[in-house]
C-alpha atoms as a PDB file:
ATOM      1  CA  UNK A   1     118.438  54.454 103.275  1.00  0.00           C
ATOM      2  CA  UNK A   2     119.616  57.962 103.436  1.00  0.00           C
ATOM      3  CA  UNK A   3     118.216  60.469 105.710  1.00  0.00           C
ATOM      4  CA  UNK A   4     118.107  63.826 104.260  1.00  0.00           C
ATOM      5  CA  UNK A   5     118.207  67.036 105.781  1.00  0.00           C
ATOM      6  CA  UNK A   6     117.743  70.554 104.437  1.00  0.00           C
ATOM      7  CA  UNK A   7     118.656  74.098 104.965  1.00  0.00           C
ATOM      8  CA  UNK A   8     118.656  77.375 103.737  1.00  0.00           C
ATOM      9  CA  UNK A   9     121.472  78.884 103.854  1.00  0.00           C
ATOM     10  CA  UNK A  10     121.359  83.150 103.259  1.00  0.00           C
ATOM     11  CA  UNK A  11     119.437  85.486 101.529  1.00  0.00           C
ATOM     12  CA  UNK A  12     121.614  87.424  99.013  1.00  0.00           C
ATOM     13  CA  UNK A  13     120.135  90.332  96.653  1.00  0.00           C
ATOM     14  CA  UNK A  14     122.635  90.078  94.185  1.00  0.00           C
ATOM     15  CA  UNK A  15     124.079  92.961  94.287  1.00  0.00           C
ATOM     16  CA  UNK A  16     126.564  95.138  91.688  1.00  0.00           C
ATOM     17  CA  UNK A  17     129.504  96.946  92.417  1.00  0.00           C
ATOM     18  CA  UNK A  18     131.463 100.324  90.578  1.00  0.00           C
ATOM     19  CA  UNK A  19     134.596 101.851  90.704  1.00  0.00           C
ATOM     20  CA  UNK A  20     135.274 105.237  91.891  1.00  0.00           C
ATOM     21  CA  UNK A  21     136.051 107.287  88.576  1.00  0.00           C
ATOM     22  CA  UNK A  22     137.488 110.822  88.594  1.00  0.00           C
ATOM     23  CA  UNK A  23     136.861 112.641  85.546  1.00  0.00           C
ATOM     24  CA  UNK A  24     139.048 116.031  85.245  1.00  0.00           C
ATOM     25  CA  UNK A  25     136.088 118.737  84.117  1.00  0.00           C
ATOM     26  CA  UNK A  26     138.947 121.760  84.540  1.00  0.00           C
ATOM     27  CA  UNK A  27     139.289 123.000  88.258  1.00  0.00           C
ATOM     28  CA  UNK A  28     138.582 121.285  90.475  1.00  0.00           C
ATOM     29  CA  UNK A  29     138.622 117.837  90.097  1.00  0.00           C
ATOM     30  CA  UNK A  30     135.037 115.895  90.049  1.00  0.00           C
ATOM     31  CA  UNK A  31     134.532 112.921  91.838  1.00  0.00           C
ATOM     32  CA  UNK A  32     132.062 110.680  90.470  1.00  0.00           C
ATOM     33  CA  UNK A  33     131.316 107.803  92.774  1.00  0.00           C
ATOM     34  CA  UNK A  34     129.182 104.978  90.538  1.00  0.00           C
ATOM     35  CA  UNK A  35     126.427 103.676  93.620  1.00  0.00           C
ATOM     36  CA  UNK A  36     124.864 101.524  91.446  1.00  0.00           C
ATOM     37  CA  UNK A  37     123.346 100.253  94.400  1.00  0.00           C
ATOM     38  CA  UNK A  38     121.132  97.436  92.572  1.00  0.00           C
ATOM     39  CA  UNK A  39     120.576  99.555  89.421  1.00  0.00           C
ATOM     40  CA  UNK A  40     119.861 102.596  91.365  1.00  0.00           C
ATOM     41  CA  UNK A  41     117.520 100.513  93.824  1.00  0.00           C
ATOM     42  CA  UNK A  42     117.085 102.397  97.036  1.00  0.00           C
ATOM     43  CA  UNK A  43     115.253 100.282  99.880  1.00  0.00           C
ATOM     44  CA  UNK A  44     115.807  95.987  98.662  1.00  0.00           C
ATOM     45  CA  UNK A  45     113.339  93.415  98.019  1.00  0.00           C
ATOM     46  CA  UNK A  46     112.247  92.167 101.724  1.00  0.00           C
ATOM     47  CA  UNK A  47     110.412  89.305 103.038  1.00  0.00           C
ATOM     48  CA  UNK A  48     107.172  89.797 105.453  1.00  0.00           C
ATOM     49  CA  UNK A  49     108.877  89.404 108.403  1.00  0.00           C
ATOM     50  CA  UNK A  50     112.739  89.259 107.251  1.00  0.00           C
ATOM     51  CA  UNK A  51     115.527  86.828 106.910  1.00  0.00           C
ATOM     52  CA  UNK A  52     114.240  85.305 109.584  1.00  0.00           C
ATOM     53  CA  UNK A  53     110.482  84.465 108.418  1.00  0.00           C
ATOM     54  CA  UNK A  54     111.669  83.627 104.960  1.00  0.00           C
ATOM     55  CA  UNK A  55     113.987  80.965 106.614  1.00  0.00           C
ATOM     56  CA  UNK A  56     111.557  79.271 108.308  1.00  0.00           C
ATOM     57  CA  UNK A  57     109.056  79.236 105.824  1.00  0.00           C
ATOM     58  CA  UNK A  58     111.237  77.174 103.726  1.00  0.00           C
ATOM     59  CA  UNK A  59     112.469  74.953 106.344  1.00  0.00           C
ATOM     60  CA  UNK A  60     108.359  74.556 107.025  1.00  0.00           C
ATOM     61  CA  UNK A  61     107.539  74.387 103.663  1.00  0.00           C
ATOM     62  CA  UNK A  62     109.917  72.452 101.546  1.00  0.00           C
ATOM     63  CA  UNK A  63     108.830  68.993 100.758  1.00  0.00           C
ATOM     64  CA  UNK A  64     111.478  66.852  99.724  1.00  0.00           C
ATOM     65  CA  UNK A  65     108.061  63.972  99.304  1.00  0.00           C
ATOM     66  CA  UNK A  66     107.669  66.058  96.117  1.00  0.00           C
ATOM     67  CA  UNK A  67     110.636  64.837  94.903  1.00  0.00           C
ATOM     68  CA  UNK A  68     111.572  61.697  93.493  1.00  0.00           C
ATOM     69  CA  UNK A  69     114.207  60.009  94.978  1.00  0.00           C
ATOM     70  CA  UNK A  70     116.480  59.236  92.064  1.00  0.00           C
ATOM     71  CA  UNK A  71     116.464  62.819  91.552  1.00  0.00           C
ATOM     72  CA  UNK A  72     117.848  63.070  95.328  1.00  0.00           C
ATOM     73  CA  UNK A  73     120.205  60.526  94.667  1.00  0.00           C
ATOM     74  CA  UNK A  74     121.585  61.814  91.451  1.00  0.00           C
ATOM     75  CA  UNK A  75     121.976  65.586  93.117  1.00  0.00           C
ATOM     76  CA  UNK A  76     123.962  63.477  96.024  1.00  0.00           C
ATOM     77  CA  UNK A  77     126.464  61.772  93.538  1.00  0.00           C
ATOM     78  CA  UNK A  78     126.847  65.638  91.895  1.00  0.00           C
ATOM     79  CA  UNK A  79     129.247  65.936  95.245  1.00  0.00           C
ATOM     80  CA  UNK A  80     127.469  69.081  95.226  1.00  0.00           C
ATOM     81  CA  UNK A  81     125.117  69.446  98.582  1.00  0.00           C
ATOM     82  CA  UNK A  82     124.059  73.070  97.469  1.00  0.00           C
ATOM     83  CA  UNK A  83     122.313  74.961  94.586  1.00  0.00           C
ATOM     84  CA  UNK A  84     121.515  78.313  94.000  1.00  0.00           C
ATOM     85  CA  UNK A  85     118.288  79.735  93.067  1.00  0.00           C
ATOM     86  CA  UNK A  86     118.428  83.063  91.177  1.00  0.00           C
ATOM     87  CA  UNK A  87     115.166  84.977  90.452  1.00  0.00           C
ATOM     88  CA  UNK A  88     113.774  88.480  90.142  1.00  0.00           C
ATOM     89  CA  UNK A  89     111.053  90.223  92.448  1.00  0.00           C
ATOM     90  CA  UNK A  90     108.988  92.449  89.860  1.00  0.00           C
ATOM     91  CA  UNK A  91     107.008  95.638  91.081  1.00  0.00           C
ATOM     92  CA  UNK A  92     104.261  94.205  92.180  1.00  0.00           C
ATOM     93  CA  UNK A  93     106.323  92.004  94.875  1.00  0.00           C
ATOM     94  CA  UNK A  94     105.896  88.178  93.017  1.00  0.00           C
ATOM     95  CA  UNK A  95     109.135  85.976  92.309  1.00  0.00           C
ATOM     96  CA  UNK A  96     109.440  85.478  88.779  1.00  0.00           C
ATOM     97  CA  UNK A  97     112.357  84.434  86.614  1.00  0.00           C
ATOM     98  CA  UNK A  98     113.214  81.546  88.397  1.00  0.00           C
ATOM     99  CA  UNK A  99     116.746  80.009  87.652  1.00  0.00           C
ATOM    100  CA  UNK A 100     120.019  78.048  88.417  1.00  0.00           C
ATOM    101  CA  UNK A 101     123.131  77.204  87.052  1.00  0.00           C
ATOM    102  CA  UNK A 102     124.215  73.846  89.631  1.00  0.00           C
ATOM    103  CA  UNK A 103     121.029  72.175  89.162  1.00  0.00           C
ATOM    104  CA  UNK A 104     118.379  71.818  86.175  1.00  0.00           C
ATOM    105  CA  UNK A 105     115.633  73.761  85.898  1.00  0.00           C
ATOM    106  CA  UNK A 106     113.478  70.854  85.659  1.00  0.00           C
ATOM    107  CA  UNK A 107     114.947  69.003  88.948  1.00  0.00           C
ATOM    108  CA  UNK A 108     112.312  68.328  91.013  1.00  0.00           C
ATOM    109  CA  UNK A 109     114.366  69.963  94.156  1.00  0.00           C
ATOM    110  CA  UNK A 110     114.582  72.928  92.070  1.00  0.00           C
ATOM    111  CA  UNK A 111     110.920  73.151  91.079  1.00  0.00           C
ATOM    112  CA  UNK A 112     110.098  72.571  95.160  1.00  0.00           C
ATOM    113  CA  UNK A 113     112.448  75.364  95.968  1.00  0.00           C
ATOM    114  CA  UNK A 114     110.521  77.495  93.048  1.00  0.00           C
ATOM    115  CA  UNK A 115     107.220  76.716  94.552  1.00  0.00           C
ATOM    116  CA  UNK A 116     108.492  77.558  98.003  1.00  0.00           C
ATOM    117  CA  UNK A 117     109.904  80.659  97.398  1.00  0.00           C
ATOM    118  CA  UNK A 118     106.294  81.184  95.939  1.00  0.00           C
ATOM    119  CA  UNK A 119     104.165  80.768  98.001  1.00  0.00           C
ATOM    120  CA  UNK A 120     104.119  84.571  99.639  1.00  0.00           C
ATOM    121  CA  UNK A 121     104.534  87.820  98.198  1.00  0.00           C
ATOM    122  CA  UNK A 122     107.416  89.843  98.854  1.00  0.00           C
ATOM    123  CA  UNK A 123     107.642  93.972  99.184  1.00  0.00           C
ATOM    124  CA  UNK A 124     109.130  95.345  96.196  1.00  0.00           C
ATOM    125  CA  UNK A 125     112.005  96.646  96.258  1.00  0.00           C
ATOM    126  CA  UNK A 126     112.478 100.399  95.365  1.00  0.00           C
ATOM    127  CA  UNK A 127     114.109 103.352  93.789  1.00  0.00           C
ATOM    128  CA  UNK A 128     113.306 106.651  94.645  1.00  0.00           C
ATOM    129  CA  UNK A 129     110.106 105.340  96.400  1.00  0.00           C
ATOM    130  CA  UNK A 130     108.736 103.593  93.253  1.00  0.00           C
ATOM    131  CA  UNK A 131     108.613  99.935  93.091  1.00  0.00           C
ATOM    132  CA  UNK A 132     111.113  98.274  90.701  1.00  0.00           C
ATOM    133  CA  UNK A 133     112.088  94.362  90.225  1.00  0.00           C
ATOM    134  CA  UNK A 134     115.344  93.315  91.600  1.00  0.00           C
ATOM    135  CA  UNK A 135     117.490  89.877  91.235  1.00  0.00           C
ATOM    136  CA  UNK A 136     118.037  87.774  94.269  1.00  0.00           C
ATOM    137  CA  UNK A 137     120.415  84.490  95.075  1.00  0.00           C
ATOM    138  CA  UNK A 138     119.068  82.283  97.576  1.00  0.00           C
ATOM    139  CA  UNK A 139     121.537  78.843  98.599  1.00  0.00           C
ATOM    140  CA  UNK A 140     119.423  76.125  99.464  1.00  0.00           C
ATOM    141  CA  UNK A 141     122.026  73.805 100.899  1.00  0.00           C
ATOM    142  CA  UNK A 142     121.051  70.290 101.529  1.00  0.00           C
ATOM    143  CA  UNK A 143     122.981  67.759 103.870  1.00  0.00           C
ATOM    144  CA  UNK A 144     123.065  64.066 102.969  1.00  0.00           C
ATOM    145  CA  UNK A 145     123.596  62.015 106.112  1.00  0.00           C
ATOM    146  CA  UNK A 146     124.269  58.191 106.130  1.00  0.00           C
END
Protein backbone atom coordinates (compact mmCIF):
# COMPACT_ATOMS: atom_id res chain seq x y z
CA UNK A 1 0.00 0.00 0.00
CA UNK A 2 1.44 3.31 -0.83
CA UNK A 3 2.10 5.92 1.65
CA UNK A 4 1.52 9.30 0.37
CA UNK A 5 2.94 12.42 1.29
CA UNK A 6 2.18 16.01 0.31
CA UNK A 7 3.65 19.38 -0.08
CA UNK A 8 3.28 22.66 -1.25
CA UNK A 9 5.70 23.76 -3.01
CA UNK A 10 5.77 28.02 -3.68
CA UNK A 11 3.49 30.64 -3.97
CA UNK A 12 3.83 32.34 -7.42
CA UNK A 13 1.57 35.48 -8.52
CA UNK A 14 1.91 34.96 -11.98
CA UNK A 15 3.44 37.61 -12.99
CA UNK A 16 3.99 39.50 -16.71
CA UNK A 17 6.93 40.87 -18.09
CA UNK A 18 7.69 44.00 -20.96
CA UNK A 19 10.37 45.09 -22.92
CA UNK A 20 12.05 48.31 -22.64
CA UNK A 21 10.82 50.33 -25.83
CA UNK A 22 12.38 53.63 -26.94
CA UNK A 23 10.20 55.60 -29.04
CA UNK A 24 12.11 58.67 -30.86
CA UNK A 25 9.46 61.79 -30.06
CA UNK A 26 12.30 64.38 -31.71
CA UNK A 27 15.05 65.46 -29.11
CA UNK A 28 15.68 63.79 -26.84
CA UNK A 29 15.05 60.39 -26.93
CA UNK A 30 12.03 58.95 -24.61
CA UNK A 31 12.40 56.03 -22.71
CA UNK A 32 9.36 54.18 -22.09
CA UNK A 33 9.88 51.37 -19.64
CA UNK A 34 6.49 48.92 -19.87
CA UNK A 35 6.14 47.92 -15.66
CA UNK A 36 3.31 46.06 -16.24
CA UNK A 37 3.84 44.93 -12.91
CA UNK A 38 0.65 42.49 -12.77
CA UNK A 39 -1.50 44.75 -15.01
CA UNK A 40 -0.45 47.81 -13.25
CA UNK A 41 -0.97 46.00 -9.74
CA UNK A 42 0.95 47.83 -7.09
CA UNK A 43 1.06 45.91 -3.59
CA UNK A 44 0.20 41.62 -4.61
CA UNK A 45 -2.42 39.42 -3.41
CA UNK A 46 -1.09 38.23 0.24
CA UNK A 47 -2.03 35.61 2.59
CA UNK A 48 -2.94 36.47 6.46
CA UNK A 49 0.17 35.77 7.72
CA UNK A 50 2.40 35.13 4.42
CA UNK A 51 4.03 32.36 2.57
CA UNK A 52 4.53 30.95 5.55
CA UNK A 53 0.80 30.66 7.05
CA UNK A 54 -0.56 29.76 3.67
CA UNK A 55 1.94 26.77 3.68
CA UNK A 56 0.92 25.37 6.62
CA UNK A 57 -2.56 25.75 6.25
CA UNK A 58 -2.46 23.47 3.39
CA UNK A 59 -0.14 21.03 4.80
CA UNK A 60 -2.92 21.18 7.92
CA UNK A 61 -5.68 21.21 5.83
CA UNK A 62 -5.42 19.03 2.82
CA UNK A 63 -7.18 15.77 3.11
CA UNK A 64 -6.05 13.32 0.79
CA UNK A 65 -9.30 10.95 2.78
CA UNK A 66 -11.34 13.15 0.41
CA UNK A 67 -9.97 11.57 -2.31
CA UNK A 68 -10.53 8.38 -3.79
CA UNK A 69 -7.78 6.31 -4.17
CA UNK A 70 -7.95 5.31 -7.81
CA UNK A 71 -7.84 8.88 -8.43
CA UNK A 72 -4.38 8.83 -6.37
CA UNK A 73 -3.29 6.01 -8.19
CA UNK A 74 -4.09 7.19 -11.64
CA UNK A 75 -2.28 10.82 -10.83
CA UNK A 76 0.81 8.38 -9.67
CA UNK A 77 0.96 6.42 -13.06
CA UNK A 78 0.70 10.24 -14.83
CA UNK A 79 4.69 10.12 -13.74
CA UNK A 80 3.69 13.48 -12.84
CA UNK A 81 4.04 14.07 -8.79
CA UNK A 82 2.97 17.83 -9.22
CA UNK A 83 0.05 20.02 -10.50
CA UNK A 84 -0.52 23.46 -10.67
CA UNK A 85 -3.41 25.34 -9.47
CA UNK A 86 -4.08 28.67 -11.24
CA UNK A 87 -6.80 31.03 -9.89
CA UNK A 88 -7.64 34.69 -9.49
CA UNK A 89 -8.07 36.73 -6.11
CA UNK A 90 -11.01 39.28 -6.97
CA UNK A 91 -11.37 42.68 -4.99
CA UNK A 92 -12.97 41.60 -2.33
CA UNK A 93 -9.96 39.07 -1.38
CA UNK A 94 -11.93 35.39 -2.31
CA UNK A 95 -10.15 32.78 -4.74
CA UNK A 96 -12.20 32.35 -7.65
CA UNK A 97 -11.44 30.98 -11.09
CA UNK A 98 -10.02 27.95 -10.05
CA UNK A 99 -7.96 25.97 -12.74
CA UNK A 100 -5.20 23.56 -14.06
CA UNK A 101 -3.77 22.34 -17.02
CA UNK A 102 -1.73 18.79 -15.47
CA UNK A 103 -4.68 17.59 -13.74
CA UNK A 104 -8.64 17.67 -14.38
CA UNK A 105 -10.68 19.98 -13.01
CA UNK A 106 -12.85 17.40 -11.66
CA UNK A 107 -9.88 15.28 -9.90
CA UNK A 108 -10.70 14.91 -6.60
CA UNK A 109 -6.94 16.16 -5.55
CA UNK A 110 -7.72 19.13 -7.50
CA UNK A 111 -11.13 19.87 -5.99
CA UNK A 112 -9.27 19.30 -2.27
CA UNK A 113 -6.62 21.72 -3.29
CA UNK A 114 -9.67 24.18 -4.49
CA UNK A 115 -11.36 23.81 -1.21
CA UNK A 116 -8.11 24.38 0.63
CA UNK A 117 -7.02 27.27 -0.92
CA UNK A 118 -10.65 28.32 0.16
CA UNK A 119 -11.04 28.15 3.12
CA UNK A 120 -9.58 31.87 4.18
CA UNK A 121 -9.77 35.07 2.59
CA UNK A 122 -6.89 36.67 1.17
CA UNK A 123 -6.00 40.72 1.02
CA UNK A 124 -6.56 41.96 -2.32
CA UNK A 125 -4.15 42.85 -4.15
CA UNK A 126 -3.89 46.53 -5.38
CA UNK A 127 -3.26 49.27 -7.82
CA UNK A 128 -2.93 52.63 -6.86
CA UNK A 129 -4.46 51.72 -3.41
CA UNK A 130 -7.70 50.26 -4.89
CA UNK A 131 -8.34 46.66 -4.71
CA UNK A 132 -8.13 44.74 -8.02
CA UNK A 133 -8.16 40.74 -8.75
CA UNK A 134 -4.92 39.23 -9.65
CA UNK A 135 -3.92 35.54 -11.05
CA UNK A 136 -1.86 33.30 -8.90
CA UNK A 137 0.07 29.70 -9.54
CA UNK A 138 0.33 27.63 -6.61
CA UNK A 139 2.45 23.86 -7.14
CA UNK A 140 1.03 21.43 -4.97
CA UNK A 141 3.65 18.74 -5.33
CA UNK A 142 2.86 15.37 -4.01
CA UNK A 143 5.50 12.54 -3.23
CA UNK A 144 4.55 8.90 -3.75
CA UNK A 145 6.68 6.71 -1.50
CA UNK A 146 6.73 2.83 -1.66
Amino acid sequence: MKKIIYLLAILFPLEIFAQKETIDKGTPMVDVEQKIEVEGITEDASFEGGIEAFRKTIYEQFNLANVPKEEIVAFHKTGRNYFYVVFSIDETGTATDFNSKEISTTNQLFKEAVRVISLKKWTSAKRNGVNVSQKMVIPIVVHFEE
